[in-house]
N, C-alpha and C. Protein backbone atom coordinates (compact mmCIF):
# COMPACT_ATOMS: atom_id res chain seq x y z
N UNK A 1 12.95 122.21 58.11
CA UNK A 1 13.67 122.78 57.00
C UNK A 1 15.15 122.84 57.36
N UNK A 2 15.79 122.20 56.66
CA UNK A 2 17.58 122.51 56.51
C UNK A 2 17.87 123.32 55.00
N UNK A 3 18.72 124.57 55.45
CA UNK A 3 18.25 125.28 54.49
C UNK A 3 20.26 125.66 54.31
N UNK A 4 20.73 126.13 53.42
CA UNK A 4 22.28 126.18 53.29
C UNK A 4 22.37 127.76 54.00
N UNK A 5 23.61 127.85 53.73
CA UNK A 5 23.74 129.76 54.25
C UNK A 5 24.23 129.89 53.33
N UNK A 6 23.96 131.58 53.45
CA UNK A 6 24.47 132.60 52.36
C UNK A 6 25.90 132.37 51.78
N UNK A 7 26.17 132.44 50.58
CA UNK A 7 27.57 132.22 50.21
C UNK A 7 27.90 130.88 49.82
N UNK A 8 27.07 129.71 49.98
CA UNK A 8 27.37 128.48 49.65
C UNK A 8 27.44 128.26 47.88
N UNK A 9 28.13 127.44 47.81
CA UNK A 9 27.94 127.37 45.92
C UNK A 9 27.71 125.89 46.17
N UNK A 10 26.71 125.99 44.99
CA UNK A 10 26.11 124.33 44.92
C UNK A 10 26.33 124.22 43.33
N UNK A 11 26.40 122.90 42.68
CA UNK A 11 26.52 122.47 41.85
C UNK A 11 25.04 122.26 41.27
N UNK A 12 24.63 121.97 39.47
CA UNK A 12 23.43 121.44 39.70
C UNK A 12 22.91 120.40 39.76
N UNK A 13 21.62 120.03 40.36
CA UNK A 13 21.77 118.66 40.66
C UNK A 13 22.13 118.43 41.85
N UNK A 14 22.97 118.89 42.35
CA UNK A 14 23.60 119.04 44.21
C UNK A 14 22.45 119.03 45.39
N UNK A 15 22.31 118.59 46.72
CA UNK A 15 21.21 118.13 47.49
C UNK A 15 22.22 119.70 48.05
N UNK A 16 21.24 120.40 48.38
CA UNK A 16 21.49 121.93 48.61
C UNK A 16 20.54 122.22 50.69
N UNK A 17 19.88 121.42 50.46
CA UNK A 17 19.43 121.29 51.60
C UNK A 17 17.98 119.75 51.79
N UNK A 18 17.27 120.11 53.36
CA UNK A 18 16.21 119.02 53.01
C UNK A 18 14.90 119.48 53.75
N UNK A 19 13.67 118.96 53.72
CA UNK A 19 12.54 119.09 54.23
C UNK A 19 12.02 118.07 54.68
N UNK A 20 11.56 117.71 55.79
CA UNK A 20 10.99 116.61 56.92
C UNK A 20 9.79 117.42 56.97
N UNK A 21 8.83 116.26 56.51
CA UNK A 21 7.39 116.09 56.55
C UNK A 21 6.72 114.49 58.09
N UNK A 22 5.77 114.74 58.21
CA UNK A 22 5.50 113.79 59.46
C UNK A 22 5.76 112.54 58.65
N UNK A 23 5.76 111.93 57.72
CA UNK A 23 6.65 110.85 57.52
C UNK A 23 7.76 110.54 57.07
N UNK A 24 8.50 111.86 56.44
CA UNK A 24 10.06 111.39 55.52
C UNK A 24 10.65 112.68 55.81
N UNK A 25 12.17 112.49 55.39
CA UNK A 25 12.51 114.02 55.03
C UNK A 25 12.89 113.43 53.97
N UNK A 26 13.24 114.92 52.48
CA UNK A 26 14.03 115.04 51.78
C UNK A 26 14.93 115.40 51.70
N UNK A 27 15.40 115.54 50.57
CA UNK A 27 16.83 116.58 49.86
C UNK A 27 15.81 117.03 48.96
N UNK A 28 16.96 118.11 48.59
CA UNK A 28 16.20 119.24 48.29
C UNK A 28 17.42 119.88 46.92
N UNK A 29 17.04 119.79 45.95
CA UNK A 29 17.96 119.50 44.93
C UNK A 29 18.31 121.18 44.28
N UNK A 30 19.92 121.45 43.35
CA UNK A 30 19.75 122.85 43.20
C UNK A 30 19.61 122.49 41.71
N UNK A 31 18.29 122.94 41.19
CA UNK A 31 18.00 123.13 39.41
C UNK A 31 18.69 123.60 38.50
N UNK A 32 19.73 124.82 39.30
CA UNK A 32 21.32 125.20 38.53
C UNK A 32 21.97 125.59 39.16
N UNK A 33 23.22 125.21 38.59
CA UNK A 33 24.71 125.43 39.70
C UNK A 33 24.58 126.97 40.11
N UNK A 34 25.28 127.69 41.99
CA UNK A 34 25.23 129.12 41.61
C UNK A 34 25.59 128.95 43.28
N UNK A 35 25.60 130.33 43.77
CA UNK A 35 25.83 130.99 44.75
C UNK A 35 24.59 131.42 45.43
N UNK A 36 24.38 130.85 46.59
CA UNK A 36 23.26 131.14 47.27
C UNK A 36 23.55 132.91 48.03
N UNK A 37 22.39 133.46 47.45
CA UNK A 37 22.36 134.61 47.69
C UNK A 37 21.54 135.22 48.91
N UNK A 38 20.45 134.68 49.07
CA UNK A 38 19.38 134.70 50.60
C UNK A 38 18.90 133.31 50.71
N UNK A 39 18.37 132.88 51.79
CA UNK A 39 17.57 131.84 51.98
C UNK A 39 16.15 132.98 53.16
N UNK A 40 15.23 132.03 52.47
CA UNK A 40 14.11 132.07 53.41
C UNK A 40 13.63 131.54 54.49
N UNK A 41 14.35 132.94 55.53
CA UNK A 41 13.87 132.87 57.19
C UNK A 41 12.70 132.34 57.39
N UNK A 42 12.14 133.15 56.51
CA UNK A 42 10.70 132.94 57.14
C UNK A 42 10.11 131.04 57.07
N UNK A 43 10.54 130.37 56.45
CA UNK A 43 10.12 129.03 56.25
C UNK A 43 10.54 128.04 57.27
N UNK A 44 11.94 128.61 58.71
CA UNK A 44 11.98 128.30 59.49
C UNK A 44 10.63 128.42 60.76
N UNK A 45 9.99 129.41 60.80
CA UNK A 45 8.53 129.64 61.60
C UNK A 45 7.84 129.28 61.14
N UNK A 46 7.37 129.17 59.64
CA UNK A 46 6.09 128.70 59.39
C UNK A 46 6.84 127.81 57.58
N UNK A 47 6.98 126.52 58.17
CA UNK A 47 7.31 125.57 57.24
C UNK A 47 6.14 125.64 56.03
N UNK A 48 4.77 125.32 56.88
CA UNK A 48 3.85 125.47 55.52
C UNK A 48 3.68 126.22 54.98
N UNK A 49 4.37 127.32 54.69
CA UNK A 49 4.44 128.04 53.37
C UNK A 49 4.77 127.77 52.10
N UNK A 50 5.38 126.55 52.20
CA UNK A 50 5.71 126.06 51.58
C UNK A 50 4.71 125.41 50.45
N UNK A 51 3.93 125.09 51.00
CA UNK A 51 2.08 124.32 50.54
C UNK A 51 1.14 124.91 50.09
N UNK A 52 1.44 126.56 50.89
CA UNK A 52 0.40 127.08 50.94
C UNK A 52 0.61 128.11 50.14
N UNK A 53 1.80 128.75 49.57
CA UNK A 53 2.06 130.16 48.98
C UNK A 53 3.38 129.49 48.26
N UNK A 54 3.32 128.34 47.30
CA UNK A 54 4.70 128.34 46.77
C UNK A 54 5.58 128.96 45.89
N UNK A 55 4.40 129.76 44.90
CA UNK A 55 5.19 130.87 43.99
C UNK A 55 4.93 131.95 44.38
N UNK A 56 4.68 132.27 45.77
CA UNK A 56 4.61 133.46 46.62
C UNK A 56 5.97 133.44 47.68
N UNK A 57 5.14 133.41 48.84
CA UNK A 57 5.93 132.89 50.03
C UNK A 57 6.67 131.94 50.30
N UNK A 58 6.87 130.48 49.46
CA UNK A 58 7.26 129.89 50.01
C UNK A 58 8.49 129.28 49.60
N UNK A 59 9.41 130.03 48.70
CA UNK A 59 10.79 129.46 48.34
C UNK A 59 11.88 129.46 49.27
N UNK A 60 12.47 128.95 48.70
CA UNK A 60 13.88 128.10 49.63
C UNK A 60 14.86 129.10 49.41
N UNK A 61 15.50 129.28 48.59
CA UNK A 61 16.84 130.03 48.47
C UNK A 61 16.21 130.90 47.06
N UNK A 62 17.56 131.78 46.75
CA UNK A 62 17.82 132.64 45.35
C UNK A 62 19.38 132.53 45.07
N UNK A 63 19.44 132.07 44.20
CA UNK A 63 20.68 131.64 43.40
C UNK A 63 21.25 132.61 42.84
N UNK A 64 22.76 132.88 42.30
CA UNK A 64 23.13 134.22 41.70
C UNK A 64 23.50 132.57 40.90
N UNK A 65 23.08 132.27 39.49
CA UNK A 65 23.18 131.18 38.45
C UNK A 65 24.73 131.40 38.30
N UNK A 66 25.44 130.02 38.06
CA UNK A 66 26.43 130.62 37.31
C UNK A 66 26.99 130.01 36.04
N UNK A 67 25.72 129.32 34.79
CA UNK A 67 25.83 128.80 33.81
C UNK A 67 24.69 129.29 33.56
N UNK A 68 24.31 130.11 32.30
CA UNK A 68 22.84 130.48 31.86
C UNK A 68 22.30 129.44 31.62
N UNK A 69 22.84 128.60 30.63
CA UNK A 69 22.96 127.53 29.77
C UNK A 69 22.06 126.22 30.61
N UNK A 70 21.99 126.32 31.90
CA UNK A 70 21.72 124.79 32.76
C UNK A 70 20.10 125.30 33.01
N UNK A 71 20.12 126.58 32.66
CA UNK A 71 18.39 127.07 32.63
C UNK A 71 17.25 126.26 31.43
N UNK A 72 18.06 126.09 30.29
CA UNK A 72 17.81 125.59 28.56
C UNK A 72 16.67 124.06 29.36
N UNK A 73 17.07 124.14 30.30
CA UNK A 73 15.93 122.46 30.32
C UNK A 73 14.88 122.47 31.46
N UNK A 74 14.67 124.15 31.92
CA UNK A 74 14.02 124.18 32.86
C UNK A 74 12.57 124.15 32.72
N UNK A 75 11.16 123.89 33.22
CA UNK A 75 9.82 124.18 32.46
C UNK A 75 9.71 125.56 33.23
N UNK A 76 8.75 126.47 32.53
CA UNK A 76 8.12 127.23 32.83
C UNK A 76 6.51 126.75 33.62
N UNK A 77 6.45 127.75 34.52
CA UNK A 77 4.54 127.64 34.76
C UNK A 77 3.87 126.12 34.09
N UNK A 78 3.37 126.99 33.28
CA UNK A 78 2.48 126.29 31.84
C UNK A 78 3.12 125.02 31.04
N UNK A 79 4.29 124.54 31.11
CA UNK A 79 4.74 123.69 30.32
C UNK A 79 5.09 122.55 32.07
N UNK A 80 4.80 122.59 33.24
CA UNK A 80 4.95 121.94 34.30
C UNK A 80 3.39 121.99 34.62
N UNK A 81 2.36 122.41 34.33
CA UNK A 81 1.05 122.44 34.71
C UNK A 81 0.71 121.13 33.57
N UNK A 82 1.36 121.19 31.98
CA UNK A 82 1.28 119.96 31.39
C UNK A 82 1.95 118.79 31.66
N UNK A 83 2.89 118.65 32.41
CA UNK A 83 3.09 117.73 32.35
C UNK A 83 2.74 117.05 33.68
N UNK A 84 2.45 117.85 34.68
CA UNK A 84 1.50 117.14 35.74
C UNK A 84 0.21 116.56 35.19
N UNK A 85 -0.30 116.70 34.03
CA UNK A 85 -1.50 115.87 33.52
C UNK A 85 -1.20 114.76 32.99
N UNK A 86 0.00 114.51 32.47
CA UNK A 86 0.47 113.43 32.21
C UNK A 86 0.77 112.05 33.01
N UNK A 87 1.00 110.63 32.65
CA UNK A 87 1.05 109.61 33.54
C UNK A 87 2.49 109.26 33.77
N UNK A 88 3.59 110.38 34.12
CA UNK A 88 4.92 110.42 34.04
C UNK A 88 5.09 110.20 35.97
């Protein structure tokens, strides 16, 4: 895990940090522009939290947003559970 520090402002869309898996790493993209407010320590000791607890334990940062507006195209839960059924 490469993860930013506190205080960074990312744009959205911006590679904000990355994750290395046993064959690749990524980037790791910010969904809306903002000010990183904490990142999660804990995902430095135990990376698979990530897999294993993702709308629990296992997020990356918390953003203080700083366009409401860049939220308008985000899915919720239920509208990303549909479109993983899809052949997109």
């Amino acid at each position: 895990m490469d993860l930013p520090s506190v205080g960074e402002v990312f744009e959205k869309g911006e590679a904000y940090g990355s994750v290395e898996s046993v064959k690749a790493a990524s980037d790791v993209y910010a969904p809306v522009g903002g000010e990183v407010l904490e990142i999660n320590k804990d995902l430095e000791e135990s990376p698979e939290m990530v897999n294993e607890s993702a709308e629990s334990n296992g997020w990356f940062i918390k953003l203080k947003v700083k366009d409401a507006s860049e939220m308008e195209g985000l899915l919720d839960a239920a509208a990303y559970a549909e479109y993983c059924k899809t052949d997109n």
